[in-house]
Protein backbone atom coordinates (compact mmCIF):
# COMPACT_ATOMS: atom_id res chain seq x y z
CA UNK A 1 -5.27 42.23 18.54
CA UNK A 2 -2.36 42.54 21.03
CA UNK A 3 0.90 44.22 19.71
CA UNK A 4 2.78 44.24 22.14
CA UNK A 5 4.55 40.65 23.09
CA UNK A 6 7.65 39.38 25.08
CA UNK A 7 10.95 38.58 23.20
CA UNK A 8 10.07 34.90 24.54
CA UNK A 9 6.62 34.69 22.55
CA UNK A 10 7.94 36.16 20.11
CA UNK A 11 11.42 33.58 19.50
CA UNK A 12 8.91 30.98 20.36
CA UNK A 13 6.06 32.04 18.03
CA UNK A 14 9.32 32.31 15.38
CA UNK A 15 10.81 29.10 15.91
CA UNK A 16 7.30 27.34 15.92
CA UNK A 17 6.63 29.19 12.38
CA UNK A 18 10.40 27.95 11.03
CA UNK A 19 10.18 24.49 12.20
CA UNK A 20 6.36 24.78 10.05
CA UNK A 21 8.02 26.30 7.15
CA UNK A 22 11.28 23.59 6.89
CA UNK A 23 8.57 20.65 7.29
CA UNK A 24 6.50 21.92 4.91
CA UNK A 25 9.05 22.82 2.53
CA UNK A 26 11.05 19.80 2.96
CA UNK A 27 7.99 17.80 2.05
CA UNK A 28 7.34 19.91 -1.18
CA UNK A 29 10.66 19.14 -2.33
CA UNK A 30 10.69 15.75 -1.89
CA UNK A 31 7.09 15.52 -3.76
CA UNK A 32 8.34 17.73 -6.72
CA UNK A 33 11.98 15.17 -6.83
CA UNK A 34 9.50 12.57 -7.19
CA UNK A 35 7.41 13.95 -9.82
CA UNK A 36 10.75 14.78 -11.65
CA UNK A 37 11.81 11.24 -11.23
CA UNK A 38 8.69 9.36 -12.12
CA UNK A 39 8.37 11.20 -15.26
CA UNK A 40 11.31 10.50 -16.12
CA UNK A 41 11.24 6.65 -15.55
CA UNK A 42 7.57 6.57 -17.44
CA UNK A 43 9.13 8.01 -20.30
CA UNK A 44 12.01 6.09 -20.35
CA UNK A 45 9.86 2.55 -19.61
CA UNK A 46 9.49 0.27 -23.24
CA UNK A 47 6.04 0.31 -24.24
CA UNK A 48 3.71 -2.01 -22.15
CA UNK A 49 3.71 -5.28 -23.81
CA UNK A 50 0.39 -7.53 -24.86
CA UNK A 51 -0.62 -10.07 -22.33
CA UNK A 52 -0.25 -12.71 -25.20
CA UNK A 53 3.27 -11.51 -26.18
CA UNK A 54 3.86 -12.16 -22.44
CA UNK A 55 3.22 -15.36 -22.68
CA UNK A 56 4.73 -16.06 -25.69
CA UNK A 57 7.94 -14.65 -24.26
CA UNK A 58 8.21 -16.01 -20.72
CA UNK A 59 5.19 -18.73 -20.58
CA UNK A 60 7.56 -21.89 -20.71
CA UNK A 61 10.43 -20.38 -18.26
CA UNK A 62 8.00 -18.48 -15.77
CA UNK A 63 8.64 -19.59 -12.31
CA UNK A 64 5.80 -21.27 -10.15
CA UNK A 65 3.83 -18.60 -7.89
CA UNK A 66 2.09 -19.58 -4.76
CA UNK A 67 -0.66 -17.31 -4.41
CA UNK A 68 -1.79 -16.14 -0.33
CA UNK A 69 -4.95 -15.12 0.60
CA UNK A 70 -5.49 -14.57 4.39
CA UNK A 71 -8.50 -14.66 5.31
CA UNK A 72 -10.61 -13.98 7.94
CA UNK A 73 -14.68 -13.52 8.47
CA UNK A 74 -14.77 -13.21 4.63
CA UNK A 75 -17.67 -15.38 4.35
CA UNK A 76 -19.62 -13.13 2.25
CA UNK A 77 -16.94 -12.79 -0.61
CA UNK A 78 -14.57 -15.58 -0.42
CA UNK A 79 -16.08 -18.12 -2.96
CA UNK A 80 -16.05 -15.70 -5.82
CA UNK A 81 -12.51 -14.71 -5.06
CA UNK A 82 -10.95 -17.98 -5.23
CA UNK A 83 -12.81 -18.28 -8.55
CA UNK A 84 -11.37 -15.08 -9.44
CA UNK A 85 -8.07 -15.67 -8.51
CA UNK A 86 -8.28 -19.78 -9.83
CA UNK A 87 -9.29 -18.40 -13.43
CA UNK A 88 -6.08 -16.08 -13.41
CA UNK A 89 -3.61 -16.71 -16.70
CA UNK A 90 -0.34 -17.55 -15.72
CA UNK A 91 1.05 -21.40 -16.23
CA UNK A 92 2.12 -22.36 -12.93
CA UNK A 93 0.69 -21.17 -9.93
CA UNK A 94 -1.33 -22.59 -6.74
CA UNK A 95 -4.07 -20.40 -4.74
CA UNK A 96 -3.36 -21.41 -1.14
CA UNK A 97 -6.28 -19.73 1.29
CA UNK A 98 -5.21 -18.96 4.89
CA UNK A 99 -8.44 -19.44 7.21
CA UNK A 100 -7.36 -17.65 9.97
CA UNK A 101 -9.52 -18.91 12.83
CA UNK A 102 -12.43 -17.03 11.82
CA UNK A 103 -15.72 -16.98 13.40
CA UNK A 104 -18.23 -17.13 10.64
CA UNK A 105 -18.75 -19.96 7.93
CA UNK A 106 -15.76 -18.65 5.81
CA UNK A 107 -14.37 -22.29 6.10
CA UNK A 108 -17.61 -24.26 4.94
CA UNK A 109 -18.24 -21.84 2.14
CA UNK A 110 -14.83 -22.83 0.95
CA UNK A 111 -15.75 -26.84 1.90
CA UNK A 112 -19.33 -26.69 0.21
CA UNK A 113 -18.07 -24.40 -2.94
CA UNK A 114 -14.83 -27.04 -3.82
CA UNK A 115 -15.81 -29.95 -2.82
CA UNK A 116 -12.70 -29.75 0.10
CA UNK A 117 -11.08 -32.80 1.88
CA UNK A 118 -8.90 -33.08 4.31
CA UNK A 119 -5.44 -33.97 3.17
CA UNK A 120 -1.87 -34.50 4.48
CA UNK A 121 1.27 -32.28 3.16
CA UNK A 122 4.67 -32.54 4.27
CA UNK A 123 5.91 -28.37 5.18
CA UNK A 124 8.94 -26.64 6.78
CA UNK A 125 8.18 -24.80 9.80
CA UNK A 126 10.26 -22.03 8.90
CA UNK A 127 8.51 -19.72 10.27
CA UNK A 128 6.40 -19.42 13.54
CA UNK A 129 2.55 -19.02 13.49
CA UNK A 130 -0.53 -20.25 15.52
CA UNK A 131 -1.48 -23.91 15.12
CA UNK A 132 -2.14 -25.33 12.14
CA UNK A 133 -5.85 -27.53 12.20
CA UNK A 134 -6.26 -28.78 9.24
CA UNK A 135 -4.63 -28.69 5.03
CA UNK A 136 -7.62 -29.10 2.68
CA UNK A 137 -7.52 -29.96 -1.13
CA UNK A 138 -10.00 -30.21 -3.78
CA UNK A 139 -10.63 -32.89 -6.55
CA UNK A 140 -12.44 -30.62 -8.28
CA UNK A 141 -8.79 -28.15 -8.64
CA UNK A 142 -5.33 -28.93 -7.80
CA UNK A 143 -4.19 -25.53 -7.51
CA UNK A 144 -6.67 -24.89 -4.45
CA UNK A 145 -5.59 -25.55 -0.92
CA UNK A 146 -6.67 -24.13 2.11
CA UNK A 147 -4.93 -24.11 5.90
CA UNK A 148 -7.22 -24.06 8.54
CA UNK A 149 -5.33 -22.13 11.39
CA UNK A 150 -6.33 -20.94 14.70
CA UNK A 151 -6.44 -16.86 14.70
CA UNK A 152 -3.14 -15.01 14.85
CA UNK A 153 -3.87 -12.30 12.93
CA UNK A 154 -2.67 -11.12 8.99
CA UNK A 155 0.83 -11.70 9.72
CA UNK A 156 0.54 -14.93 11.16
CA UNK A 157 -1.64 -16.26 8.52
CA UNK A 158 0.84 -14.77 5.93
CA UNK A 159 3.73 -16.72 7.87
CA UNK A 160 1.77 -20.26 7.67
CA UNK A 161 1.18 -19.38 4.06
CA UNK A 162 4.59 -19.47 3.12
CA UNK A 163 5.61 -22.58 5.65
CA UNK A 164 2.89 -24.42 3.30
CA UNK A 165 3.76 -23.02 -0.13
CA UNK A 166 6.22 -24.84 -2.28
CA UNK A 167 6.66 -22.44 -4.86
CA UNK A 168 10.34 -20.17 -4.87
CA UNK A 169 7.64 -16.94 -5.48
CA UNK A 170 4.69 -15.91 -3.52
CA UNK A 171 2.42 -13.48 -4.15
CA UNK A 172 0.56 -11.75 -1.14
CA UNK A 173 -3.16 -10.47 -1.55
CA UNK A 174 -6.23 -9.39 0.10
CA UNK A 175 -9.22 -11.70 0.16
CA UNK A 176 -11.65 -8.95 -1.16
CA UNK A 177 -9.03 -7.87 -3.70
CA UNK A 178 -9.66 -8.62 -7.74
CA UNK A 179 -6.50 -9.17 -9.86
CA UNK A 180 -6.20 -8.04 -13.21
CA UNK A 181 -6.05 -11.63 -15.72
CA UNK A 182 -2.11 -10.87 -16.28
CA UNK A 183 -1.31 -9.39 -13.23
CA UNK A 184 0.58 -12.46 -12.06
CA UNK A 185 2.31 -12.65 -15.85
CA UNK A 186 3.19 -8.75 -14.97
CA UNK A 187 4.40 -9.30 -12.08
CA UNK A 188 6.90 -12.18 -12.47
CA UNK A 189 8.43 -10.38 -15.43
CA UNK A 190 11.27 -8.70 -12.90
CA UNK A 191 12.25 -12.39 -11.66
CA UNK A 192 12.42 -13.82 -14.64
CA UNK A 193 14.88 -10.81 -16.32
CA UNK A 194 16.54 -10.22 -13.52
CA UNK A 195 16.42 -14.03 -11.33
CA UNK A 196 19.73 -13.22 -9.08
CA UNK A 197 19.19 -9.57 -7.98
CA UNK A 198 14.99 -9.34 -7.77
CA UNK A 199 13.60 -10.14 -4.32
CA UNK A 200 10.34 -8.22 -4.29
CA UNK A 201 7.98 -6.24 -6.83
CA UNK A 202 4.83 -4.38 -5.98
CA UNK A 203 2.24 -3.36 -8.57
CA UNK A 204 -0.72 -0.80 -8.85
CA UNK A 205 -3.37 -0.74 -6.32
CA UNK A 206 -6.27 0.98 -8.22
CA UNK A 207 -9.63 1.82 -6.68
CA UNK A 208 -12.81 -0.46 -7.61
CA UNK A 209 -15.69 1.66 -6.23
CA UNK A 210 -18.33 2.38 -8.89
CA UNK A 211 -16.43 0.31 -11.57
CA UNK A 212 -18.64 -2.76 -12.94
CA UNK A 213 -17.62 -6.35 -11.90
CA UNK A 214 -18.72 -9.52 -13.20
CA UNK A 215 -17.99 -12.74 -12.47
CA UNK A 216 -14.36 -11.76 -10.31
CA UNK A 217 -13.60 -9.24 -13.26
CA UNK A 218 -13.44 -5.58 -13.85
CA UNK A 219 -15.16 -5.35 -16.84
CA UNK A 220 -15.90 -1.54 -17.08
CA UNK A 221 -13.79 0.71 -15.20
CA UNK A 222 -15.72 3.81 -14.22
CA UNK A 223 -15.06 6.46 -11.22
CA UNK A 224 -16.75 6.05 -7.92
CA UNK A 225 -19.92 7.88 -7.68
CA UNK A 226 -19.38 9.02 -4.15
CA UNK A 227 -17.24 11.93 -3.18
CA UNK A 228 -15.20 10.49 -0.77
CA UNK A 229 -13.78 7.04 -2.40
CA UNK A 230 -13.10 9.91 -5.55
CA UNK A 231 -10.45 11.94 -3.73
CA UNK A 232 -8.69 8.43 -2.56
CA UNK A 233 -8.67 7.66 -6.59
CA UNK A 234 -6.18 10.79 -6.85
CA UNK A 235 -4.31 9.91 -3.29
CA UNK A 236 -3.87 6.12 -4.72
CA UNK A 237 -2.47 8.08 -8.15
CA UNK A 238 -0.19 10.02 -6.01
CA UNK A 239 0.73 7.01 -3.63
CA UNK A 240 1.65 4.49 -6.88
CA UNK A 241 1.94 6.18 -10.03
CA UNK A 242 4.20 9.02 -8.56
CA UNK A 243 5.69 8.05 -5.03
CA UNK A 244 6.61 4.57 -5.77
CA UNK A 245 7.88 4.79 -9.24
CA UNK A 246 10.52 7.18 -8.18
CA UNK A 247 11.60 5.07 -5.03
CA UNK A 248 11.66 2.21 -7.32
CA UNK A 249 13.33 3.56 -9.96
CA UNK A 250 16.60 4.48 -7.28
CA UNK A 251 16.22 1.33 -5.27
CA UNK A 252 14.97 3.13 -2.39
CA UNK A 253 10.95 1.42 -2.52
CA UNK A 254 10.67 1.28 1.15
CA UNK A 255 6.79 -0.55 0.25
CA UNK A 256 5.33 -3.35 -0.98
CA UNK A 257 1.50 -2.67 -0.83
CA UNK A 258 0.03 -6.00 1.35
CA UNK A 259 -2.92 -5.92 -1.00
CA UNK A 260 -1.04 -7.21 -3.90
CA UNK A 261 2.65 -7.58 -3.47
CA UNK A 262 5.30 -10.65 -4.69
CA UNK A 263 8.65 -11.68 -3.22
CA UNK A 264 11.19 -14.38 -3.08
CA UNK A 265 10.73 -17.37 -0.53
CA UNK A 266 14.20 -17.85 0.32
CA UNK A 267 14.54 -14.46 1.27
CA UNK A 268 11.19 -13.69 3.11
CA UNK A 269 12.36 -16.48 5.05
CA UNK A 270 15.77 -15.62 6.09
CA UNK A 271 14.75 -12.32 7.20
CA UNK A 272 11.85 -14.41 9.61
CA UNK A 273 8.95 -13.60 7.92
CA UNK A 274 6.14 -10.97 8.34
CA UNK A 275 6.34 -9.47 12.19
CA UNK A 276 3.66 -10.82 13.97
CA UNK A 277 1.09 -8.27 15.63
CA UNK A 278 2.79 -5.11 13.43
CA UNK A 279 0.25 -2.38 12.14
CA UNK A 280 2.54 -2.10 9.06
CA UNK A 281 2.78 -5.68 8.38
CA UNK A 282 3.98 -5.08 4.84
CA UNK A 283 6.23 -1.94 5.21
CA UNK A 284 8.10 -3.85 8.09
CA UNK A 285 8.76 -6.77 5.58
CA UNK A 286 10.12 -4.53 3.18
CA UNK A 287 12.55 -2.50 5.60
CA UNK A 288 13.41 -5.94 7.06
CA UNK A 289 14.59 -7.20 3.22
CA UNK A 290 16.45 -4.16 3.09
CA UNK A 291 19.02 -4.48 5.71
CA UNK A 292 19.07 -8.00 5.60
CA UNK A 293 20.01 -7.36 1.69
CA UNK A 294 22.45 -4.65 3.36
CA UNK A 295 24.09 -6.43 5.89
CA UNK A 296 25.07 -9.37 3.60
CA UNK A 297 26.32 -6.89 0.96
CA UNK A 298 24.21 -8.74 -1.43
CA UNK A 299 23.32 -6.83 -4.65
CA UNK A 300 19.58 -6.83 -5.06
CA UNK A 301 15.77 -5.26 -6.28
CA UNK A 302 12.68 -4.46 -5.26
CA UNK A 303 10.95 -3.06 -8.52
CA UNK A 304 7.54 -1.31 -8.60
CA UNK A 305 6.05 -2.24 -12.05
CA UNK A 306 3.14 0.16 -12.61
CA UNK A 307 1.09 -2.41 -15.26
CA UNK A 308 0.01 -5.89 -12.78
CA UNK A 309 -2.86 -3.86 -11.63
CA UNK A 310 -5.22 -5.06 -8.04
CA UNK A 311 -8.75 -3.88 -7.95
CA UNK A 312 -9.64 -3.18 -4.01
CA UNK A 313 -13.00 -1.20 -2.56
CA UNK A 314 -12.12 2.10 -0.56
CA UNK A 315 -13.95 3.54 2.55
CA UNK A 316 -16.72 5.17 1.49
CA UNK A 317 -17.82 6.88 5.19
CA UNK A 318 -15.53 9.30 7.29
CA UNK A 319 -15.17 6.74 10.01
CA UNK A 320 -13.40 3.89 8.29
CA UNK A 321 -11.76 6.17 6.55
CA UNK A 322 -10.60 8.00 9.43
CA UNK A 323 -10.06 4.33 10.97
CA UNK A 324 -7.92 3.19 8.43
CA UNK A 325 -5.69 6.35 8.15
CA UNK A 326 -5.14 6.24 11.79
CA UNK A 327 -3.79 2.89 11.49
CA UNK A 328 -1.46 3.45 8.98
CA UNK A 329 0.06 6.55 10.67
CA UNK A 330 0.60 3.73 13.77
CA UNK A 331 2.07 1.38 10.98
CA UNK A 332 4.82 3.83 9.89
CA UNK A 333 5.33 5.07 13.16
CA UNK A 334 5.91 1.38 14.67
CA UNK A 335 7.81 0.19 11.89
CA UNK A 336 10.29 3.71 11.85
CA UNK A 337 10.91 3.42 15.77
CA UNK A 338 11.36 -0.30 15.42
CA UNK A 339 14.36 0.18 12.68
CA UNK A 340 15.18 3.99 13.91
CA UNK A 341 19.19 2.32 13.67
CA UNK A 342 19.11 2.32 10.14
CA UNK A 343 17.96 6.33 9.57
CA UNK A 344 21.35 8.15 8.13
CA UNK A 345 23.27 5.29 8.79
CA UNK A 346 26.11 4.93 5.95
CA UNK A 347 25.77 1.31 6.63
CA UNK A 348 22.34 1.15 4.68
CA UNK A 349 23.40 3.60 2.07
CA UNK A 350 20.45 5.41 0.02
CA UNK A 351 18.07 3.40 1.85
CA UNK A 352 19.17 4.74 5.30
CA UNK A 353 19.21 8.39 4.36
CA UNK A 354 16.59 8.68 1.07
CA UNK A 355 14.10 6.24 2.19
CA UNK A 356 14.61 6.49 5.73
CA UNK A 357 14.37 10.22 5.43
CA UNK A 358 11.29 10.30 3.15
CA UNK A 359 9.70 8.14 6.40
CA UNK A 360 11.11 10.84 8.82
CA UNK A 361 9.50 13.98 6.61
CA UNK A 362 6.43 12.94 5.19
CA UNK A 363 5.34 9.98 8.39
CA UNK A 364 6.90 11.25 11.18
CA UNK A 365 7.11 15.01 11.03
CA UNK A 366 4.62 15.54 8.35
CA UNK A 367 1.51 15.07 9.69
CA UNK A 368 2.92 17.17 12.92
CA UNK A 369 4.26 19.91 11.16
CA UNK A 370 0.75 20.38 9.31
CA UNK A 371 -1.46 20.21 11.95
CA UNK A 372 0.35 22.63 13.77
CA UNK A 373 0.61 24.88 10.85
CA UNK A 374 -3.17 24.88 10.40
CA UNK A 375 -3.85 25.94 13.97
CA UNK A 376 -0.86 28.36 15.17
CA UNK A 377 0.01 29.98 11.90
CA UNK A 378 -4.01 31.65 12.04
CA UNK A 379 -3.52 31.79 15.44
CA UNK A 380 -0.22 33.87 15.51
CA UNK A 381 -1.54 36.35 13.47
CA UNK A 382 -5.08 36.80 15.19
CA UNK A 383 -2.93 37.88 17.85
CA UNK A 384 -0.83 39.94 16.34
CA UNK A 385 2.57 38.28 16.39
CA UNK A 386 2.86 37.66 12.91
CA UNK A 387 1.98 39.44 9.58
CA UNK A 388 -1.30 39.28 7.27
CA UNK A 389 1.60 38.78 4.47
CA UNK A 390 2.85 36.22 6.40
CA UNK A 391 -0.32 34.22 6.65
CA UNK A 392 -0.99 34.51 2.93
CA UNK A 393 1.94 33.64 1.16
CA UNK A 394 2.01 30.56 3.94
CA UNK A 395 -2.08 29.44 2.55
CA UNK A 396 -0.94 30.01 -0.78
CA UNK A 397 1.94 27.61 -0.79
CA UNK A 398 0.20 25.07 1.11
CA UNK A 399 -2.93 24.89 -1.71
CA UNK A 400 -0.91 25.59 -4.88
CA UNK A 401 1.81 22.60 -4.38
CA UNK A 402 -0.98 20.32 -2.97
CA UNK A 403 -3.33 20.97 -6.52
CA UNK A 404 0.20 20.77 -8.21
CA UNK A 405 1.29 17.50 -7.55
CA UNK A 406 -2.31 16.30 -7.91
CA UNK A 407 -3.42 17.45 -11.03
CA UNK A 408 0.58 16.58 -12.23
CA UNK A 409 -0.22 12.59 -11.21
CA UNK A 410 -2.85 12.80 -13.19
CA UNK A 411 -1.36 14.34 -16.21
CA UNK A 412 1.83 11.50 -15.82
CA UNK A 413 -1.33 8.85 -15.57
CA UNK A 414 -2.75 10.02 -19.07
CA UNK A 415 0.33 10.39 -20.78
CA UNK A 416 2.06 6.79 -20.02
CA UNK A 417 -0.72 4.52 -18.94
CA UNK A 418 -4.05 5.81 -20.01
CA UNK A 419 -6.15 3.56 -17.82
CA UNK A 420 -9.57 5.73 -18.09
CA UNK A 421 -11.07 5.78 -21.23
CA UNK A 422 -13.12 8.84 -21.09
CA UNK A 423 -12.43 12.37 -21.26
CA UNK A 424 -15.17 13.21 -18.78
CA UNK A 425 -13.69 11.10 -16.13
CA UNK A 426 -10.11 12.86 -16.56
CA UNK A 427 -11.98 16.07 -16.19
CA UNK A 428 -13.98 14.64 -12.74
CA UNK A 429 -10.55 14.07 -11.38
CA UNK A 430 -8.71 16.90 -12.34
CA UNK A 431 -11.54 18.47 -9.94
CA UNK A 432 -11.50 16.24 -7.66
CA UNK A 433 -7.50 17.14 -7.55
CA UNK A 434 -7.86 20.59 -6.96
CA UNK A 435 -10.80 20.58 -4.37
CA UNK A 436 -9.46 17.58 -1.79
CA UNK A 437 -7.04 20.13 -1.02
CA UNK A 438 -9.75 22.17 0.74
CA UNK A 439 -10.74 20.02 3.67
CA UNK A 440 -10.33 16.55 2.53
CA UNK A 441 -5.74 16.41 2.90
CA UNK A 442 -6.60 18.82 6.08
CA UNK A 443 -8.87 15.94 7.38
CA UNK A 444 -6.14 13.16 6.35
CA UNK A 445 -3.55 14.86 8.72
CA UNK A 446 -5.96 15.35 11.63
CA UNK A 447 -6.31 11.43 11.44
CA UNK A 448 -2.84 10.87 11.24
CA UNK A 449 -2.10 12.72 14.36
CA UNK A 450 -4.76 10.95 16.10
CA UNK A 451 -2.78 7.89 14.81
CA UNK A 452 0.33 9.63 16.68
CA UNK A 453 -1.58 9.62 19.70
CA UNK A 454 -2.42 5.93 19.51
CA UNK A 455 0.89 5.23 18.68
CA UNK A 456 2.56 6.71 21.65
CA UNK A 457 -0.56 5.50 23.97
CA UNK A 458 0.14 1.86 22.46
CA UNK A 459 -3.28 1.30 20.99
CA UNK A 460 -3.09 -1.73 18.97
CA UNK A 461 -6.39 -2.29 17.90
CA UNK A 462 -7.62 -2.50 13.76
CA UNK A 463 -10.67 -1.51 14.48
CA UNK A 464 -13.76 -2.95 12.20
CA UNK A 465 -13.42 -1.99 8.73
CA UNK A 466 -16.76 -1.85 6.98
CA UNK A 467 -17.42 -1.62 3.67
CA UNK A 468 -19.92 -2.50 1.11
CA UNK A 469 -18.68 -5.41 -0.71
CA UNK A 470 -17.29 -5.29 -4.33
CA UNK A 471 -20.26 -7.49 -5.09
CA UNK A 472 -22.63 -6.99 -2.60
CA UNK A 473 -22.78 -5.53 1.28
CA UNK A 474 -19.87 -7.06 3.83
CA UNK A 475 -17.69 -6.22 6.91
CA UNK A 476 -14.24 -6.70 7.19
């Protein structure tokens, strides 16, 4: 090894190895607050009511829902998702599917399945999106339309969604998504308490993969049988359970998961809508609320409710996986530049320095910080310039907060919601929780600063997201 170094290497090799340290420390604190915090919200949360004391309670004064499906080369699954999402128990509510220009026979599935005919409805063009074709109907349903658009991507479809809807509440989901029966019931709950200050609410996003579905439904919920969709069980734990239960419960959620998310018309449509062409689609929606809400110096929520839970499938190979992380990283990236006014900025309160900062720590610098970690920190003290010591009380905090906060998620999931009903599969993930810290979260952060790259190269593309099909093989 060489011993003997300039002063230069040397500050530089130190400053490098700070810069690591504060990132990495900065992010364990935050992770630990948020622990602290969503314990203490779970605790202090009533106990979950029955779906039929829901609807005893807020059946005859629940607000209408439209519910927006985009959808796009979904051919394969879309009939038995509109079933799913028709048969869902909630009193007033209309499933409006957004056939966004797509290439297969998504459209004539729909036609041949309902029955469809064309139909003409009066909308505001609130909002701008691609050209609308054609509004369908069935006789067979009257809470079934479909807009036939020409292709303008998620966003767009989302947009001529909500020009079409009538309802005061939306709710936004994927098309290969399954809803839980009461979900909707769930989710409304916060608008119905709390009608003047509620704008959004997000629920749980739980992981499908390996569970059995029948007929649109989760009927047994088991764990995936494949390593890889296992470790996202615990990230997805980590993402909702912990992360946005804290941010929620200080009025700081800075995202409503586009999988399953609900907001208020009139205010989706002041701000102008979901941003057309954005990677993070449903983050910049949020953000956008935010300093809208801010800027009118209007009081105002957006709740994350852990109970209205969406079933969705997760990657199961490296590559989408690695696709779809990428993209993210661009999503967060995009979205933080976009709004970079807002970080620290009194103006914006707790959301300008708490959620803003969360975005600069964990999105921006995060991934960075990590990756850099991983390579010089080994590399440093191959050559010398920094002590074995060094290196091993470094490892050791990097792997002993990761399995913390893992195997803690879990341990708040048990105590408060209890959603697997075996012992064996608590077990299988408190495993899973300690070994995705060796090589799996190493992995995620290599992918993320690939999505860095993108980002500052402009790369816009999705790239094709294949997966298996919650009921059977498909590509989306």
């Amino acid at each position: 090894m060489i011993a003997d170094w300039s002063h230069e290497v040397v500050l530089a090799a130190t400053i490098l190895s700070w810069f690591i340290i504060g990132a990495g420390l900065a992010q364990t604190t935050i992770y630990l607050l948020q622990l602290v915090v969503a314990g203490y919200a779970l605790s202090n949360r009533p106990p979950v009511a029955r779906s039929a004391l829901l609807w005893q309670r807020y059946g005859d004064v629940a607000p209408p829902i439209a519910l927006l499906v985009p959808a796009y080369n979904e051919a394969l699954n879309v009939v038995e998702s509109v079933h799913s999402m028709l048969a869902l128990e909630y009193p007033n509510f209309e499933v409006v599917v957004i056939n966004d220009g797509s290439k297969d026979d998504t459209l004539q599935r729909l036609i041949d399945a309902f029955r469809l005919v064309k139909f003409q409805r009066p909308y505001e063009e609130a909002l701008a999106h691609q050209p609308i074709r054609g509004l369908y109907s069935s006789p067979m349903t009257e809470r079934l339309f479909v807009v036939d658009k020409e292709n303008g991507g998620k966003a767009d479809a989302q947009n001529a969604g909500i020009n079409v809807c009538r309802a005061p509440l939306f709710c936004v989901i994927d098309g290969d998504s399954i809803l839980e029966p009461d979900a909707l019931m769930r989710a409304a709950q916060p608008f119905i308490d709390d009608p003047e200050r509620t704008i959004a609410v997000g629920g749980t996003i739980r992981i499908a993969n390996g569970s059995k579905i029948e007929a649109g439904r989760v009927r047994e919920i088991h764990l995936p049988r494949r390593l890889l969709p296992l470790f996202q069980v615990v990230e997805y734990l980590r993402a909702f359970l912990m992360a946005r239960l804290a941010w929620s419960s200080i009025n700081t959620l800075m995202l409503v998961s586009g999988a399953f998310g609900m907001f208020r018309r009139a205010e989706v449509v002041a701000v102008g809508g979901f941003t057309k062409g954005s990677m993070g689609e449903d983050l910049d929606l949020v953000i956008k609320l935010h300093r809208h809400m801010r800027d009118k110096k209007r009081k105002y929520r957006i709740q994350f409710i852990p109970e209205p839970v969406c079933w969705t499938e997760a990657p199961e190979t490296l590559s989408v996986l690695a696709r779809q992380r990428s993209r993210w990283q661009r999503g967060a990236l995009e979205c933080f530049f976009r709004y970079r006014s807002m970080l620290f900025n009194p103006r914006y309160g707790r959301v300008g320095f708490l959620g803003f900062g969360h975005i600069l720590i964990v999105d921006v610098l995060g991934p960075v910080a990590e990756v850099l970690g991983y390579i010089l920190i080994p590399a440093f003290w191959l050559l010398g310039i920094l002590s074995a010591e060094y290196l091993l009380a470094f490892t050791a905090l990097i792997f002993t907060y990761g399995v913390c906060v893992s195997v803690c998620s879990l341990i708040l999931e048990e105590a408060e919601l209890q959603r697997f009903p075996r012992a064996r599969d608590l077990a299988v993930l408190t495993v899973a929780a300690v070994i995705e810290n060796f090589g799996y979260r190493q992995l995620n952060n290599f992918w993320r600063v690939k999505g860095w790259w993108q980002f500052l190269r402009g790369n816009q593309g999705w790239g094709e997201m294949t997966r298996t099909g919650l009921g059977g093989a498909g590509k989306k």
